[in-house]
N, C-alpha and C. Protein backbone atom coordinates (compact mmCIF):
# COMPACT_ATOMS: atom_id res chain seq x y z
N UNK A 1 -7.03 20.33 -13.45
CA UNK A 1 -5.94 19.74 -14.20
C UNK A 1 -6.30 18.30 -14.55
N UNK A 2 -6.00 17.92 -15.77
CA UNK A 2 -5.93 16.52 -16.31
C UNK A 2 -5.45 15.58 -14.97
N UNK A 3 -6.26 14.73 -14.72
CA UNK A 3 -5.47 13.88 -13.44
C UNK A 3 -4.03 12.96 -13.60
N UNK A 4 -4.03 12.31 -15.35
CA UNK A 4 -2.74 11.76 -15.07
C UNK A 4 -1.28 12.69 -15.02
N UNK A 5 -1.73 13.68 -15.62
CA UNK A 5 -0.71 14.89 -15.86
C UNK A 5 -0.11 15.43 -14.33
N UNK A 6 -0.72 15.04 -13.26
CA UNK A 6 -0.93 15.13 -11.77
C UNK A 6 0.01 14.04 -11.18
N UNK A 7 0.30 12.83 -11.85
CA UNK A 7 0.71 11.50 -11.35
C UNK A 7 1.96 11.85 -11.48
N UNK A 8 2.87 12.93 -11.69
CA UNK A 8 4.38 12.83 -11.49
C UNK A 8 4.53 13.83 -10.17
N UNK A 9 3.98 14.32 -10.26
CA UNK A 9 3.68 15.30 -8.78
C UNK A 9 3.40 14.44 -7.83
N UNK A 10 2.48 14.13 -7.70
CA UNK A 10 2.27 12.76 -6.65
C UNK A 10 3.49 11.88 -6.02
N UNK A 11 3.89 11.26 -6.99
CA UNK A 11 4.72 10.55 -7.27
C UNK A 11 6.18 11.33 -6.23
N UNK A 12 6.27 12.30 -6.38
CA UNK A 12 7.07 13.45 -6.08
C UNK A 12 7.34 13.36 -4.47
N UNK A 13 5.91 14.03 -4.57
CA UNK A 13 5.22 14.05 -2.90
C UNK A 13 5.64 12.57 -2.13
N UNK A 14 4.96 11.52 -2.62
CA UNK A 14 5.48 10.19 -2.04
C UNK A 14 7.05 10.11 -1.51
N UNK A 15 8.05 10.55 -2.27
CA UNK A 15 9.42 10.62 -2.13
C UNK A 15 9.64 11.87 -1.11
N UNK A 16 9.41 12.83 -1.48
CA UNK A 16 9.44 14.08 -0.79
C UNK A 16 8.81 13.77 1.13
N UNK A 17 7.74 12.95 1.37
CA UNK A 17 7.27 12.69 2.52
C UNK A 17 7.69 12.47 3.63
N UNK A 18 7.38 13.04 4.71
CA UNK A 18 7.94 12.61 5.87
C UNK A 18 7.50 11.26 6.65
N UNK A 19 6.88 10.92 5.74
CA UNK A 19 6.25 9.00 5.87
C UNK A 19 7.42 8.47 6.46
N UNK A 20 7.62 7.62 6.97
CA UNK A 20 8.91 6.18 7.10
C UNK A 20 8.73 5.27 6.33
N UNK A 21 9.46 4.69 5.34
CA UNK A 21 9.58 3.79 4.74
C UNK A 21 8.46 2.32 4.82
N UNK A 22 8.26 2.30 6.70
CA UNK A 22 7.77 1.02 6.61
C UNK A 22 5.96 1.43 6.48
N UNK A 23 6.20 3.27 6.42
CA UNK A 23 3.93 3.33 6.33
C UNK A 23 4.42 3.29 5.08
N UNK A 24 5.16 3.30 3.81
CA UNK A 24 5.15 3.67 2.50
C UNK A 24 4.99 1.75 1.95
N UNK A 25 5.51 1.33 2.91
CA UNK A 25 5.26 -0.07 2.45
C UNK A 25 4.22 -1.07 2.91
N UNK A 26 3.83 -0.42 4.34
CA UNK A 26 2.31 -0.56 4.53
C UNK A 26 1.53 -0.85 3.56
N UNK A 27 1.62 0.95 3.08
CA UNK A 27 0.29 0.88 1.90
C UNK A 27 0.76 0.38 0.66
N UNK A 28 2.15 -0.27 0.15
CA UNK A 28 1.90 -0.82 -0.89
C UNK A 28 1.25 -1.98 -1.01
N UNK A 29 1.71 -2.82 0.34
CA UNK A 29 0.61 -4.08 0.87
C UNK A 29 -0.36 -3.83 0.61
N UNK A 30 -1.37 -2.67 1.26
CA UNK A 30 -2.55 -2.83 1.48
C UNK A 30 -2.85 -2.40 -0.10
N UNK A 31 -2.44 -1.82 -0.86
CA UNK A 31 -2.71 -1.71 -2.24
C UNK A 31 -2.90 -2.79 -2.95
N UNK A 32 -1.47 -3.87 -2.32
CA UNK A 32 -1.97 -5.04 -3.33
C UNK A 32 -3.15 -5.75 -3.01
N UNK A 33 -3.17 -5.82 -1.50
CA UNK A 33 -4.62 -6.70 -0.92
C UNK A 33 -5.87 -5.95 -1.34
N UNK A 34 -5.96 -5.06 -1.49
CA UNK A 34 -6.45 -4.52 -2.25
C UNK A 34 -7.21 -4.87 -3.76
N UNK A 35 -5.79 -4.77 -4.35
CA UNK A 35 -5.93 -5.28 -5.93
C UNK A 35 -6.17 -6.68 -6.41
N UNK A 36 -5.78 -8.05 -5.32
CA UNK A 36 -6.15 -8.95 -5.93
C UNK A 36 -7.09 -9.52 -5.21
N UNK A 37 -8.32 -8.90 -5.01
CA UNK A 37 -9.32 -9.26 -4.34
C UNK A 37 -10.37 -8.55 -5.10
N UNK A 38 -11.85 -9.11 -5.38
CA UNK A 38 -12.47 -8.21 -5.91
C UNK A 38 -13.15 -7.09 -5.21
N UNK A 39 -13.40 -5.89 -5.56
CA UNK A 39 -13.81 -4.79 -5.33
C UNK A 39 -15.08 -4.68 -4.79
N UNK A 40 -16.11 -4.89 -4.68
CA UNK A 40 -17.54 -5.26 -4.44
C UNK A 40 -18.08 -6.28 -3.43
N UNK A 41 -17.30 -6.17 -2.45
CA UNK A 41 -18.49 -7.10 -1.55
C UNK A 41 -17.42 -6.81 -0.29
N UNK A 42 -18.25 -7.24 1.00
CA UNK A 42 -17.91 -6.86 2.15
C UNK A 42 -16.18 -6.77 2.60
N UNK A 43 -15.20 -7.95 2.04
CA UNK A 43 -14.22 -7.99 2.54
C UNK A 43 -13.39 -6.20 2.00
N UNK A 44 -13.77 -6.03 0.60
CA UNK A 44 -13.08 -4.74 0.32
C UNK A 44 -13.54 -3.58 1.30
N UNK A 45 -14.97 -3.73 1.28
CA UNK A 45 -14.94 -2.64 2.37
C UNK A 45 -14.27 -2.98 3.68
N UNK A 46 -14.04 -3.75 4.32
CA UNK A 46 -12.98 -3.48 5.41
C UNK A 46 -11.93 -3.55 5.67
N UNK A 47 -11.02 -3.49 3.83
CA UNK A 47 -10.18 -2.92 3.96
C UNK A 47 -10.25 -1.49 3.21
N UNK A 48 -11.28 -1.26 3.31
CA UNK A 48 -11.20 0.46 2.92
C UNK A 48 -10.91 0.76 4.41
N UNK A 49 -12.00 0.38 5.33
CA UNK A 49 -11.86 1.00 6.84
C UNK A 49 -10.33 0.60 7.13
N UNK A 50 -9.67 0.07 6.73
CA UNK A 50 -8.37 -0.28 7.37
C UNK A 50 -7.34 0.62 6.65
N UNK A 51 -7.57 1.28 5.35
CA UNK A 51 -7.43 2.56 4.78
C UNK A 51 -7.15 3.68 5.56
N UNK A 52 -8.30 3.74 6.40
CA UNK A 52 -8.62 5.24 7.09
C UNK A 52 -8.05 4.55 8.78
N UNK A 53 -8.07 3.56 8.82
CA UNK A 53 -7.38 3.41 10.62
C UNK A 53 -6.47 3.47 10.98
N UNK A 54 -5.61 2.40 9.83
CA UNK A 54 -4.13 2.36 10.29
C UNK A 54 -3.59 3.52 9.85
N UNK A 55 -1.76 3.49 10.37
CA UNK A 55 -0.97 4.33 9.98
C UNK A 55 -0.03 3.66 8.87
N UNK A 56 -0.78 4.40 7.41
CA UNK A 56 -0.07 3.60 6.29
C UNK A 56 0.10 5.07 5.04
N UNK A 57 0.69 4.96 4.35
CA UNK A 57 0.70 5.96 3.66
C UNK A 57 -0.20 5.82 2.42
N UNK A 58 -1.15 6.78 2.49
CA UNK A 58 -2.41 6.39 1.84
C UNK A 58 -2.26 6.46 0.43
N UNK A 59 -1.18 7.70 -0.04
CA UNK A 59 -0.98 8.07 -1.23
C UNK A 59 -0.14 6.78 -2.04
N UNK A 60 0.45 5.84 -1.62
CA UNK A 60 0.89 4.93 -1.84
C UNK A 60 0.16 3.94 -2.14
N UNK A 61 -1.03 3.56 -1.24
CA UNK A 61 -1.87 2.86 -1.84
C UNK A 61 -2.44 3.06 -2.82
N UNK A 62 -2.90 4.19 -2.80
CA UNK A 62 -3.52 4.79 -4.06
C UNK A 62 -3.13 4.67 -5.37
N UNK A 63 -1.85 4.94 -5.16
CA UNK A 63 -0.97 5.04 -6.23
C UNK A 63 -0.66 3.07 -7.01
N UNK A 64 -0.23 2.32 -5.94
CA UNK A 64 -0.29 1.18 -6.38
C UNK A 64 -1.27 0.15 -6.77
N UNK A 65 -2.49 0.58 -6.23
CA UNK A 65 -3.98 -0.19 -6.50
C UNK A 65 -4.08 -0.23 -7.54
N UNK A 66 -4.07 0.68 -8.55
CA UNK A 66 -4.07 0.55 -10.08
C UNK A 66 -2.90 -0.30 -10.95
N UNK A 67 -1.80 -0.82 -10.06
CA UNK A 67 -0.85 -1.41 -11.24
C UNK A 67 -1.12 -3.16 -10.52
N UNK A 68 -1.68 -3.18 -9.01
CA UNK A 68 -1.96 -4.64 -8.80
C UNK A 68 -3.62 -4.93 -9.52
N UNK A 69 -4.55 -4.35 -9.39
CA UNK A 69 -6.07 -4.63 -9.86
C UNK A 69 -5.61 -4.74 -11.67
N UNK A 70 -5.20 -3.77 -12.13
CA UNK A 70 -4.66 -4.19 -13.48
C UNK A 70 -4.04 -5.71 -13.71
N UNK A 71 -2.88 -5.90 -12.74
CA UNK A 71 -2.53 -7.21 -12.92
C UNK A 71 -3.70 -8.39 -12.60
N UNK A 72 -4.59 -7.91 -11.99
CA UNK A 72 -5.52 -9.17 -11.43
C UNK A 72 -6.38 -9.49 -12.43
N UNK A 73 -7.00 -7.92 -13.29
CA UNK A 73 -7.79 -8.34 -14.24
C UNK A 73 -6.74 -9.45 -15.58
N UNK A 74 -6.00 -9.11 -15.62
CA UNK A 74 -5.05 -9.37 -17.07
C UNK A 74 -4.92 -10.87 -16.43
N UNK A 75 -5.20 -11.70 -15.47
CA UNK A 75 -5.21 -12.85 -15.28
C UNK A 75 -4.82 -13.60 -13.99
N UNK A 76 -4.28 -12.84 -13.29
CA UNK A 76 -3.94 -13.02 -11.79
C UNK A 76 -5.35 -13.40 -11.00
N UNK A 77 -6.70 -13.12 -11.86
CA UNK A 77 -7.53 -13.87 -10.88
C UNK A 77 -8.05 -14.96 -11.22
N UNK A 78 -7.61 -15.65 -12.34
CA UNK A 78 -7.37 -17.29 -12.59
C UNK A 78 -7.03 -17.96 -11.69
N UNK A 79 -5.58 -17.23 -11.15
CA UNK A 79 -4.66 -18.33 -10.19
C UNK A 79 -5.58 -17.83 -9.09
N UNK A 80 -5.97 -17.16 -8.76
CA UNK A 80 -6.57 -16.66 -6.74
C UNK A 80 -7.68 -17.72 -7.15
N UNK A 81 -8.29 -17.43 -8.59
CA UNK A 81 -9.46 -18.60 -8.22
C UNK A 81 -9.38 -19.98 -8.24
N UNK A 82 -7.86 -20.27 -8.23
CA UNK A 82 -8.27 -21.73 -8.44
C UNK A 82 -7.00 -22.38 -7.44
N UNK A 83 -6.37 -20.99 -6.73
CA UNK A 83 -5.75 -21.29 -5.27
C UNK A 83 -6.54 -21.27 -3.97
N UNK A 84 -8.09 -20.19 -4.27
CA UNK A 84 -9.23 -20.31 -3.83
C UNK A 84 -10.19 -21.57 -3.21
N UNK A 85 -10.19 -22.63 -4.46
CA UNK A 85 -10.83 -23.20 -4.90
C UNK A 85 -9.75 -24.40 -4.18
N UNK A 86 -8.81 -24.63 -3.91
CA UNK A 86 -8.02 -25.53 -3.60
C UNK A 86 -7.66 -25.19 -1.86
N UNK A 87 -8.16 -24.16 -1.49
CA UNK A 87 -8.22 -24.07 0.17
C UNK A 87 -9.80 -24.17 0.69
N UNK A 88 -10.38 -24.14 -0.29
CA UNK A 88 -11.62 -24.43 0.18
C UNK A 88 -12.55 -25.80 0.18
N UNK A 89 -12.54 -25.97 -1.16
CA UNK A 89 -12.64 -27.05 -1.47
C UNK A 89 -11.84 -28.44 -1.48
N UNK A 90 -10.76 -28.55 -2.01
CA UNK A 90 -9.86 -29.27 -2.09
C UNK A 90 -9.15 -29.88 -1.24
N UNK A 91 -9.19 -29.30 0.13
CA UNK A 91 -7.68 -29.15 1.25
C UNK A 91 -8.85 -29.87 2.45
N UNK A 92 -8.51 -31.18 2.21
CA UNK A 92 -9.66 -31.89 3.45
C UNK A 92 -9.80 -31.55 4.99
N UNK A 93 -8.19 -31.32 5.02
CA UNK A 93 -7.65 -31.12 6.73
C UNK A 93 -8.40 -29.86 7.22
N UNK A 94 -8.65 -28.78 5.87
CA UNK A 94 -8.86 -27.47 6.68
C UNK A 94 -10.71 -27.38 6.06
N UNK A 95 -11.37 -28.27 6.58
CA UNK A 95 -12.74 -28.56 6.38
C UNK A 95 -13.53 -27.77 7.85
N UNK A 96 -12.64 -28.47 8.46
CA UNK A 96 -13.82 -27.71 10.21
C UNK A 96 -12.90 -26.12 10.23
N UNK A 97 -11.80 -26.26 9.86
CA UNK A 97 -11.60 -24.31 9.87
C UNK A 97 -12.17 -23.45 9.03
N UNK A 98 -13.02 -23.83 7.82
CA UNK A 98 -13.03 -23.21 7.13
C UNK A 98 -14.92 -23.37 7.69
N UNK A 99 -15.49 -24.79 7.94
CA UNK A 99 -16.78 -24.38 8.42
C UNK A 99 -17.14 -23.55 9.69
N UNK A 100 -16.31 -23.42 10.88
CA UNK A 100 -15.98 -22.52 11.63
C UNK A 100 -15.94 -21.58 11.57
N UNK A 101 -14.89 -21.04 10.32
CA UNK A 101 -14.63 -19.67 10.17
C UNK A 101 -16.09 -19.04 9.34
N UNK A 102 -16.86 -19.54 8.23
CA UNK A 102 -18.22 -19.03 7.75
C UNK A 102 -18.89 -19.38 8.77
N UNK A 103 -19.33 -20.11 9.93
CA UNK A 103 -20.42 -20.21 10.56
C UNK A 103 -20.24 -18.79 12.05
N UNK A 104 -19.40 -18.15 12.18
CA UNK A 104 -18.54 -17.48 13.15
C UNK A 104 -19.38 -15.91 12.74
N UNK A 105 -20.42 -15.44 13.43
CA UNK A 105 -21.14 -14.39 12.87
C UNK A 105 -20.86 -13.11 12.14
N UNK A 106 -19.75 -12.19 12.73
CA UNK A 106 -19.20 -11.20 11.86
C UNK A 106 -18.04 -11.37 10.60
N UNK A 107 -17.85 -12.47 10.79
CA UNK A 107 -16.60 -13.05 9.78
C UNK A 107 -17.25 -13.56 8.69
N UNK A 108 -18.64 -14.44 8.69
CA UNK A 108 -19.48 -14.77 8.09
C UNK A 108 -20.01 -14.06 6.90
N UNK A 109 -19.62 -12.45 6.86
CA UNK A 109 -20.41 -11.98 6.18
C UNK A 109 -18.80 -11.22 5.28
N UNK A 110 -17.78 -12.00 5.21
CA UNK A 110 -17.00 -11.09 4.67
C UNK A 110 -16.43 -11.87 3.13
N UNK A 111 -17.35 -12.45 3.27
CA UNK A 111 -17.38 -13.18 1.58
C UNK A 111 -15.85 -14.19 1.95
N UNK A 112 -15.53 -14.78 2.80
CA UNK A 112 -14.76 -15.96 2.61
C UNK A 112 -14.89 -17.16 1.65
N UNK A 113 -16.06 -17.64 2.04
CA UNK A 113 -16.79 -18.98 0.92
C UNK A 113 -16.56 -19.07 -0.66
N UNK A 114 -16.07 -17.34 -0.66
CA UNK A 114 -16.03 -16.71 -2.29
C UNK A 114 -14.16 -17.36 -2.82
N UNK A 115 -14.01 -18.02 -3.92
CA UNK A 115 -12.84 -18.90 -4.31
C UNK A 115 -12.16 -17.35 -4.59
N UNK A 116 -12.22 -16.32 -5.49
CA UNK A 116 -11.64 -15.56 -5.55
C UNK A 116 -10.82 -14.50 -4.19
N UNK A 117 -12.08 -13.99 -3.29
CA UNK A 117 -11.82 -13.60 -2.05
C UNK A 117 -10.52 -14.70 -1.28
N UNK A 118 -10.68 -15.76 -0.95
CA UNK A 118 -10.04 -16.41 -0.30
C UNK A 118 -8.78 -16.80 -0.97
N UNK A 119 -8.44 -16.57 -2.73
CA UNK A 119 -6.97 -17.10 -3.22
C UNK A 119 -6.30 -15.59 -2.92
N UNK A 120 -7.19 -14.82 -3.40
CA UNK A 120 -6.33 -13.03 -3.67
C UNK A 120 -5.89 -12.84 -1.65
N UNK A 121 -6.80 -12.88 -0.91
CA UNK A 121 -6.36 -13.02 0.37
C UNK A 121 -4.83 -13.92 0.70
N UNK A 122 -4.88 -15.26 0.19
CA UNK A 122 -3.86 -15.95 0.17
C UNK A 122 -2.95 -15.78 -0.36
N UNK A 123 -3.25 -15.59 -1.70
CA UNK A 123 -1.73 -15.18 -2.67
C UNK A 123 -0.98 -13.41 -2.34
N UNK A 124 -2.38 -12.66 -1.38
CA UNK A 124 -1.48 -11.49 -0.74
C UNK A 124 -1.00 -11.90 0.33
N UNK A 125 -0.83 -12.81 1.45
CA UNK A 125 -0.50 -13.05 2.13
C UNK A 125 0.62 -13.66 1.74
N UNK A 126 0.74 -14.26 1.02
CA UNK A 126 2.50 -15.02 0.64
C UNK A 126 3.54 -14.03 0.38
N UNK A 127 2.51 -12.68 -0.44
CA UNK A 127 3.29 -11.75 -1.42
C UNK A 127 3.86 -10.52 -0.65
N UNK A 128 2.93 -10.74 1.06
CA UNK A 128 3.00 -9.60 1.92
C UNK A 128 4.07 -9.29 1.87
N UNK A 129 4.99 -10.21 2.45
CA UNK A 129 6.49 -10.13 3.06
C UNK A 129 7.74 -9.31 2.12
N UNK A 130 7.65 -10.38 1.45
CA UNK A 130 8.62 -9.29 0.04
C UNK A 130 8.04 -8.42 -0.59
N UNK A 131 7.01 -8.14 -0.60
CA UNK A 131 6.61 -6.87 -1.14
C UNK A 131 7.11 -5.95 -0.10
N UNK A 132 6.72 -6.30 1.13
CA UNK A 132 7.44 -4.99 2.10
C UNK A 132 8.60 -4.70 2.08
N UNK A 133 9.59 -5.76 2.15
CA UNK A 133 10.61 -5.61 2.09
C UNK A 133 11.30 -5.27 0.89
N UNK A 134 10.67 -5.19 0.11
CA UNK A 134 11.47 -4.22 -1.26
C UNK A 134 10.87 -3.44 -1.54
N UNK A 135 9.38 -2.97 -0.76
CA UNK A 135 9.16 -1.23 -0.95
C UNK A 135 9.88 -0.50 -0.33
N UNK A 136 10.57 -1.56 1.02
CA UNK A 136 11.51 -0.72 2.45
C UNK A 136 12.68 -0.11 1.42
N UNK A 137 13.31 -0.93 1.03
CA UNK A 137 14.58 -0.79 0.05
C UNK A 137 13.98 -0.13 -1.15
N UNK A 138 13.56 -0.21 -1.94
CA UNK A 138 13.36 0.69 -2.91
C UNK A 138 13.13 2.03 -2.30
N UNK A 139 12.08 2.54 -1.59
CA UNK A 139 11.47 3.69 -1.18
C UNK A 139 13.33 4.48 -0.98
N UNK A 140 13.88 3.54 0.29
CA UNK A 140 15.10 3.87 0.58
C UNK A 140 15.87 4.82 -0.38
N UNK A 141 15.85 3.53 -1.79
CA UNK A 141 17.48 4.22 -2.21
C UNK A 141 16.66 4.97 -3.35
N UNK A 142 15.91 5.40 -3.32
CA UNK A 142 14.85 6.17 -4.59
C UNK A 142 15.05 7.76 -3.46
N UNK A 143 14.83 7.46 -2.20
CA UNK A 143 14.75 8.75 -1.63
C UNK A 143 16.13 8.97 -1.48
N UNK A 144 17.20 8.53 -1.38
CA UNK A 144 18.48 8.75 -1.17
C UNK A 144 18.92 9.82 -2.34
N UNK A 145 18.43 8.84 -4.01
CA UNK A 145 19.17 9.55 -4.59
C UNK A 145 18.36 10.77 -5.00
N UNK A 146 16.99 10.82 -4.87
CA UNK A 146 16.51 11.82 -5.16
C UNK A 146 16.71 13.20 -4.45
N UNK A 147 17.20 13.29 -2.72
CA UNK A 147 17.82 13.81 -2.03
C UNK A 147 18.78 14.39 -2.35
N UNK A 148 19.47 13.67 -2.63
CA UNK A 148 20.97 14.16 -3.13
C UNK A 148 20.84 14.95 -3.84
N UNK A 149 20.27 14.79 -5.24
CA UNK A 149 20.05 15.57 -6.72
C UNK A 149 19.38 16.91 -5.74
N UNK A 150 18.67 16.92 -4.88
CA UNK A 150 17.30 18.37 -4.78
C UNK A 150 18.19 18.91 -3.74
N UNK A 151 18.79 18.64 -2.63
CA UNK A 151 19.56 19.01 -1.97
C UNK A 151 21.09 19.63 -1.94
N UNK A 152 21.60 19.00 -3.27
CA UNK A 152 23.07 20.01 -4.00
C UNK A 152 22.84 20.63 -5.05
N UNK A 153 21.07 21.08 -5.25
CA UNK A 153 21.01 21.93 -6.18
C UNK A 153 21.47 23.09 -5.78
N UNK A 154 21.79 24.20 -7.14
CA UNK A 154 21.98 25.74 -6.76
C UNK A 154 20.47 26.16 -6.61
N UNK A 155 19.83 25.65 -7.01
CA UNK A 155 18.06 26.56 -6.73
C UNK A 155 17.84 26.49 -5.23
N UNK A 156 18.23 25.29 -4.69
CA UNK A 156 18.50 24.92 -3.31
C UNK A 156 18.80 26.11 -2.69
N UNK A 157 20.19 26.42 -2.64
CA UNK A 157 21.20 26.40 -2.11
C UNK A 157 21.06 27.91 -2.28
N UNK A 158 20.65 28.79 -3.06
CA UNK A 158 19.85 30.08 -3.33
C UNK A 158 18.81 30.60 -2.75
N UNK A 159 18.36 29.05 -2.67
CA UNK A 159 16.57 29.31 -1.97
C UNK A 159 17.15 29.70 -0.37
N UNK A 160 17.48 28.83 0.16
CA UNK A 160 17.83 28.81 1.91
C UNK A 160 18.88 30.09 2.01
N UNK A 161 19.32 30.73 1.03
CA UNK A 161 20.22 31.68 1.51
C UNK A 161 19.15 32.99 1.88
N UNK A 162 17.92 33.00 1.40
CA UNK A 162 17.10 34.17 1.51
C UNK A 162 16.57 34.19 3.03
N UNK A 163 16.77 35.49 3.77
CA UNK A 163 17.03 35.36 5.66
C UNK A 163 15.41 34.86 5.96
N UNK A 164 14.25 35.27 5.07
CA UNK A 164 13.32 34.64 5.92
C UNK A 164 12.96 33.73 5.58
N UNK A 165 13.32 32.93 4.31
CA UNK A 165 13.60 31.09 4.79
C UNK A 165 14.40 30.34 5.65
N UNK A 166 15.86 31.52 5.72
CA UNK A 166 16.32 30.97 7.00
C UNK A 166 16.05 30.80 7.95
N UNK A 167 15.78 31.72 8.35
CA UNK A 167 14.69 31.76 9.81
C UNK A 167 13.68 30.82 9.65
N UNK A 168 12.88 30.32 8.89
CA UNK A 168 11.63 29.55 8.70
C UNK A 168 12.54 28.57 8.83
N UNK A 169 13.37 28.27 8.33
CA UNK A 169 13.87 26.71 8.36
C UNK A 169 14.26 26.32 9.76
N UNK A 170 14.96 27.56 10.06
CA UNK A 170 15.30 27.10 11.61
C UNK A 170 14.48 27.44 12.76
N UNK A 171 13.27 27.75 12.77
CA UNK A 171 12.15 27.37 13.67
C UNK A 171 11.56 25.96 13.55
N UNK A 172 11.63 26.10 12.15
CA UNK A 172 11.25 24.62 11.72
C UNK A 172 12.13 23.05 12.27
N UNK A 173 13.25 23.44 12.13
CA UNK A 173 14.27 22.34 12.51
C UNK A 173 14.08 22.42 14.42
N UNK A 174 14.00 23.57 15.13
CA UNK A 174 13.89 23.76 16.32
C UNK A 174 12.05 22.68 17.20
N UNK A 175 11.51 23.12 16.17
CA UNK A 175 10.24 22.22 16.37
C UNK A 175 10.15 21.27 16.48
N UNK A 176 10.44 20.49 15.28
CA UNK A 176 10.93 19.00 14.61
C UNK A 176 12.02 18.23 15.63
N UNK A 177 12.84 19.32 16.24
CA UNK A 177 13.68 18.82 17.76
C UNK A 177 12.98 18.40 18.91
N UNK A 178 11.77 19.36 18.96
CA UNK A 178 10.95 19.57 20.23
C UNK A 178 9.95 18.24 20.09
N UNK A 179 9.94 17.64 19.35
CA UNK A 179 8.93 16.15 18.66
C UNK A 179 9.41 15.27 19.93
């Protein structure tokens, strides 16, 4: 199948998930840290590994990496580079933290020194907070009402009347107890 033709299904699934709100906003974080950082050099790869470690909802990242890296190319990495460029260079006080932190052997190699790496790091770090907190709330009332609509359907309400979905549902709910 065409892959974007796929992106409302997805999309679907994300809502439909038994994720919690706060892995769905996990990974929109890690999507954006992600996106305004460049792609190619050591720091992205460890947050790919942080991809596969934590408990974040991956499809979420996925899904959002493409609308923050879009924003970064279209000019968002002007400002990282020259908020970059002003914690590194510029900011006298943080001279021995910042020679510390490159001279410090495994940290050394995660492209800090780089003006872009270090603004997109920063400007996700400011952006962490409210971004979570309005994926918490959005995810929320997006699954609320989408609930509602799939749950007082008659296709619903037809479907669960047939005895061996009933039964499936209620082994299912009996399980989901036993958690």
């Amino acid at each position: 199948m065409i892959p974007f033709l796929n992106l409302p299904v997805k999309i679907v699934k994300l809502f439909d998930s038994n994720a919690s709100p706060g892995e769905v906003a996990a990974g929109v974080c890690l999507g954006m840290l992600m996106g305004f950082i460049p792609l190619n050099g050591p720091m992205a790869v460890l947050l790919f590994v942080c991809f596969f470690l934590f408990k974040i909802n991956r499809l979420a990242t996925m899904l959002v990496l493409p609308v923050f890296k879009l924003l970064y190319i279209l000019g968002v990495y002007r400002f990282t580079d020259l908020l970059g460029g002003i914690l590194l260079i510029n900011t006298d006080f943080l001279t021995f933290f910042w020679r510390l932190l490159t001279h410090t052997p495994v940290v050394a190699l995660l492209d800090l020194n780089n003006t872009l790496v270090t603004g997109g790091l920063a400007l996700s770090a400011v952006l962490c907070f409210p971004v979570y907190v309005l994926s918490i709330k959005g995810i929320i009332v997006i699954r609320e009402k989408y609930f509602y609509r799939i749950k007082n359907s008659k296709f619903v309400q037809w479907f669960k009347k047939i005895p061996i979905i009933s039964k499936l549902l209620a082994v299912i709910g009996r399980f989901r107890g036993a958690e």
